[in-house]
C-alpha atoms as a PDB file:
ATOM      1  CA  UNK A   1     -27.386  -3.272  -6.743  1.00  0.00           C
ATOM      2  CA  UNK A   2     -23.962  -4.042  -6.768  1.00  0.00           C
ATOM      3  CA  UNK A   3     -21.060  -2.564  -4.277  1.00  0.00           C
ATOM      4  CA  UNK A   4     -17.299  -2.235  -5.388  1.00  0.00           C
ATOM      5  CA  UNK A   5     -14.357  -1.929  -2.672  1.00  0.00           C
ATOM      6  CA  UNK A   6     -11.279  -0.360  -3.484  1.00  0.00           C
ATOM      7  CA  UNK A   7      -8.033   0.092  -1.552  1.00  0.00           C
ATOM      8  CA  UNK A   8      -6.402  -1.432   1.587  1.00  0.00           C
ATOM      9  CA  UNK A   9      -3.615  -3.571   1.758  1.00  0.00           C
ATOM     10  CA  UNK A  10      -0.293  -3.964   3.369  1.00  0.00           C
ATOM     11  CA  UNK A  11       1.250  -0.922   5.740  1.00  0.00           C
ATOM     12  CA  UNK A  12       3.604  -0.368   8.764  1.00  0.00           C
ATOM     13  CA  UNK A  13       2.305   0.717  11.746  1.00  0.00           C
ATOM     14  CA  UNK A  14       1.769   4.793  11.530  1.00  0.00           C
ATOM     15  CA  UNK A  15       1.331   4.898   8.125  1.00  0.00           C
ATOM     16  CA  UNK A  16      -1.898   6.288   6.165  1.00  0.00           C
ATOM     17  CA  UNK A  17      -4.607   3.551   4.013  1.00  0.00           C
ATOM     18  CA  UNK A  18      -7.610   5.248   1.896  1.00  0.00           C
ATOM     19  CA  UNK A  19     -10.579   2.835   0.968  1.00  0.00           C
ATOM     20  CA  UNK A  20     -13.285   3.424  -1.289  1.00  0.00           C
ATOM     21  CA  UNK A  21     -16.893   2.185  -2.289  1.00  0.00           C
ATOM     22  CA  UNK A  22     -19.269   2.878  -4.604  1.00  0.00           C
ATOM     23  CA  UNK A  23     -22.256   1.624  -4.899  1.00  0.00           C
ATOM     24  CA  UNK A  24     -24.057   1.189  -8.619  1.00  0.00           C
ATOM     25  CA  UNK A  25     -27.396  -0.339 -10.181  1.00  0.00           C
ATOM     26  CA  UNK A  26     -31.749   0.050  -9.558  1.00  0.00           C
ATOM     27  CA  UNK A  27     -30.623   2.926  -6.748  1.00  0.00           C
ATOM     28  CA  UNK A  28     -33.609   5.233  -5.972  1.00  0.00           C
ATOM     29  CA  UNK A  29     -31.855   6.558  -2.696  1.00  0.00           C
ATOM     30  CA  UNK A  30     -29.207   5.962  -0.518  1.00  0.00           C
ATOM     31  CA  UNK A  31     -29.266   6.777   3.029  1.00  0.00           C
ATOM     32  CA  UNK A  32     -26.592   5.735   5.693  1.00  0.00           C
ATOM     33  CA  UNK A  33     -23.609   4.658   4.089  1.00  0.00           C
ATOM     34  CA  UNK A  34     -20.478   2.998   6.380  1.00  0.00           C
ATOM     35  CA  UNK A  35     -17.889   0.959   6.816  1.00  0.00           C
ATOM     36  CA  UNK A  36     -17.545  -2.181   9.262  1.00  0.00           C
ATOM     37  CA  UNK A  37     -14.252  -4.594   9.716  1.00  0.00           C
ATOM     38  CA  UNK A  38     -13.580  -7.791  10.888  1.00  0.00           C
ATOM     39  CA  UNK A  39     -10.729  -9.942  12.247  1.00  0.00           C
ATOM     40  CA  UNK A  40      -9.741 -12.831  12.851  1.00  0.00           C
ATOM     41  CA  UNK A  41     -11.852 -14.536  15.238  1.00  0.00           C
ATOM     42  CA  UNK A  42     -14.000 -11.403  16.344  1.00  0.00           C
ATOM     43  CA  UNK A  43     -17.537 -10.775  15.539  1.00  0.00           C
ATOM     44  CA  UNK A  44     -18.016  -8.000  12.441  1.00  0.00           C
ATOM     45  CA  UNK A  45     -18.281  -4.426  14.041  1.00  0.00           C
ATOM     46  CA  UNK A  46     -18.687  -0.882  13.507  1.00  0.00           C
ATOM     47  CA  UNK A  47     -16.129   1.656  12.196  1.00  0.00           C
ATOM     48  CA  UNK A  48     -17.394   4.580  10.833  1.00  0.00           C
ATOM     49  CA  UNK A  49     -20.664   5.692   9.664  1.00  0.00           C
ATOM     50  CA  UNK A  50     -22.593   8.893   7.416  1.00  0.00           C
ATOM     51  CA  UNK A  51     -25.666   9.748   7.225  1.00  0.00           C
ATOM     52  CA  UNK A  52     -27.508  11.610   4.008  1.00  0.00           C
ATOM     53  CA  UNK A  53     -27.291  14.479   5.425  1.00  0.00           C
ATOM     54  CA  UNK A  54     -23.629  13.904   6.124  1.00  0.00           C
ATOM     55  CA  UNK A  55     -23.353  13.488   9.945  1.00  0.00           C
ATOM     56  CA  UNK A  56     -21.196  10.956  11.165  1.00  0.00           C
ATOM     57  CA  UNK A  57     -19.999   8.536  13.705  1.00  0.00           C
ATOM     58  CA  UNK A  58     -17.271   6.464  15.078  1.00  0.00           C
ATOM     59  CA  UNK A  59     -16.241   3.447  16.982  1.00  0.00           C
ATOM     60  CA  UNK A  60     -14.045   5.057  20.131  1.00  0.00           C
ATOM     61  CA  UNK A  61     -10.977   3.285  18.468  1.00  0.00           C
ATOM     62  CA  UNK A  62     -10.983   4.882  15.499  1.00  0.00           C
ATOM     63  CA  UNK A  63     -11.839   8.252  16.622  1.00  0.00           C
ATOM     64  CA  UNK A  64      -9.501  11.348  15.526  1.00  0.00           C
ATOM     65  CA  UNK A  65      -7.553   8.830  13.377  1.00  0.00           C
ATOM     66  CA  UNK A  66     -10.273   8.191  10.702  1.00  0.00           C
ATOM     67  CA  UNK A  67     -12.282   9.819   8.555  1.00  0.00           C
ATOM     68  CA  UNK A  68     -15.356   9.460   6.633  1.00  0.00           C
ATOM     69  CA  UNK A  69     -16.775  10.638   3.793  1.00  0.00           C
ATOM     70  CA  UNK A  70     -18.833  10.609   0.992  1.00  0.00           C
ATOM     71  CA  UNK A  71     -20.189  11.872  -2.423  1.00  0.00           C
ATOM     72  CA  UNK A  72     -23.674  11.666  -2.704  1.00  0.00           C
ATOM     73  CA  UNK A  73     -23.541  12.812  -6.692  1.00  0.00           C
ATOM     74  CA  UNK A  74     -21.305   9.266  -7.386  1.00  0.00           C
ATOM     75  CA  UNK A  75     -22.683   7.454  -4.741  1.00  0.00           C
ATOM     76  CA  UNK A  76     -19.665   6.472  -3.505  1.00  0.00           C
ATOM     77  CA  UNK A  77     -18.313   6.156   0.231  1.00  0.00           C
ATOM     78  CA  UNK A  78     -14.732   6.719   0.990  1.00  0.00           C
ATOM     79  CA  UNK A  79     -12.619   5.845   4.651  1.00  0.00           C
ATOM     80  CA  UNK A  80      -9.171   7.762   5.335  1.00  0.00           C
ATOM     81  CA  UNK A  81      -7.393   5.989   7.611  1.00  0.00           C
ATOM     82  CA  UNK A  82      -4.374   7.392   9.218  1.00  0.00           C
ATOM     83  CA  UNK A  83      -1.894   6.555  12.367  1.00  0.00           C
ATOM     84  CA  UNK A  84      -3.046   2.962  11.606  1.00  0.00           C
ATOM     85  CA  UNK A  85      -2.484   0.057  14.819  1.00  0.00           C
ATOM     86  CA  UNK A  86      -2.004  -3.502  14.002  1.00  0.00           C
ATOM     87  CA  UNK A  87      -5.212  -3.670  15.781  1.00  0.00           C
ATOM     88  CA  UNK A  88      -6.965  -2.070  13.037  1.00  0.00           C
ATOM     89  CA  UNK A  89      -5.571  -5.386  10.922  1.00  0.00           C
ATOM     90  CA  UNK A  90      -8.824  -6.920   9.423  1.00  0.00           C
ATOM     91  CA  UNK A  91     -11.377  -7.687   6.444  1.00  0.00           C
ATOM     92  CA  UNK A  92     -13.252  -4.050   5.877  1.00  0.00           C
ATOM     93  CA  UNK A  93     -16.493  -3.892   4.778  1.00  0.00           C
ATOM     94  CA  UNK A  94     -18.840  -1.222   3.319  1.00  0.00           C
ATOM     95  CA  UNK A  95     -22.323  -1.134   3.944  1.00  0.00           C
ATOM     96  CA  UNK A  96     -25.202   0.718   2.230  1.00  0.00           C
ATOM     97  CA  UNK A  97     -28.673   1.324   3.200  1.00  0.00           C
ATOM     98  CA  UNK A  98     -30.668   1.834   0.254  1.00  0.00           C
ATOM     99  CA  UNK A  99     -34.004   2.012  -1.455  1.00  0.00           C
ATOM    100  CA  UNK A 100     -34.310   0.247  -5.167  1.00  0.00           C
ATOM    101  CA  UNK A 101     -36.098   1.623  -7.842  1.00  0.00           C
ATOM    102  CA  UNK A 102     -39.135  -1.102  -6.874  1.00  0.00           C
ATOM    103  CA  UNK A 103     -38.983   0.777  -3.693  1.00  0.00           C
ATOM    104  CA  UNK A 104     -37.743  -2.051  -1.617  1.00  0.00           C
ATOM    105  CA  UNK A 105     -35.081  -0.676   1.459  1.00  0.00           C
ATOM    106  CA  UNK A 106     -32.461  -2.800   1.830  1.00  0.00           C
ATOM    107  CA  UNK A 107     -28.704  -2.819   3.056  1.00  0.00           C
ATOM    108  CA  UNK A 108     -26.174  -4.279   0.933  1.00  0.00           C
ATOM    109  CA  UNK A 109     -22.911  -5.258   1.881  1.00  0.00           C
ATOM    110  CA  UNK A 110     -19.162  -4.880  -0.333  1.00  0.00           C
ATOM    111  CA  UNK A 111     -17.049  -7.712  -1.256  1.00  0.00           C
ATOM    112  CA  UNK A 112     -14.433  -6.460   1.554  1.00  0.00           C
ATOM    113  CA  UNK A 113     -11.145  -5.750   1.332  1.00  0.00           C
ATOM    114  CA  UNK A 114      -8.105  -6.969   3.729  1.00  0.00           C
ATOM    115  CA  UNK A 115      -6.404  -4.302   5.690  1.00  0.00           C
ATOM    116  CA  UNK A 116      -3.037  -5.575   7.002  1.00  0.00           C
ATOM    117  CA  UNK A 117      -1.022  -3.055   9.485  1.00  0.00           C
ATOM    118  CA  UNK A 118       2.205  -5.190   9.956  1.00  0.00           C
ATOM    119  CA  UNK A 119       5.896  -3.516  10.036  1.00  0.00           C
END
């Protein structure tokens, strides 16, 4: 099972990021998929996360700024990210919890991807 990150990088303070993951290989079925960041010096935690059934939840500092989503046919996960803080500034991670084709549950974890707010 491999996961892919795509997006982030560099943007003032305000301004709008998208990130994407998708998630390929022995996939029988995925169930929560989410997204977790860390910075500098702080412990991993949290941002946003969807179920399979698509409900979803969010750290209280990301709340009514972010958004997530996902498409179960392409089994990918996407975050919007908008009115972005330098305090969202970190290393974003996507994490899937899966079961393999050899029925083994397991969550895997994306390369990450840096998210700099900065003006």
């Amino acid at each position: 099972v491999q996961l892919v990150e795509s997006g982030g990088g560099l943007v003032q303070p305000g301004g709008s990021l998208s990130l994407s993951c998708a998630a390929s290989g022995s996939i029988f079925i995925i169930y929560a998929m989410g997204w977790y960041r860390q910075a500098p010096g702080k412990q991993r935690e949290l941002v946003a996360v969807i179920t399979s059934g698509g409900s979803t939840n969010y750290a209280d500092s990301v709340k009514g700024r972010f958004t997530i989503s996902r498409d179960n046919a392409k089994n990918t996960v996407a975050l919007q990210m908008n009115s972005l803080k330098p305090e969202d500034t970190a290393v974003y991670y996507c994490n899937v919890d899966l079961k393999t084709l050899s029925l083994s549950r397991t969550a895997h974890w994306g390369q990450g991807t840096q998210v700099t707010v900065s003006s």
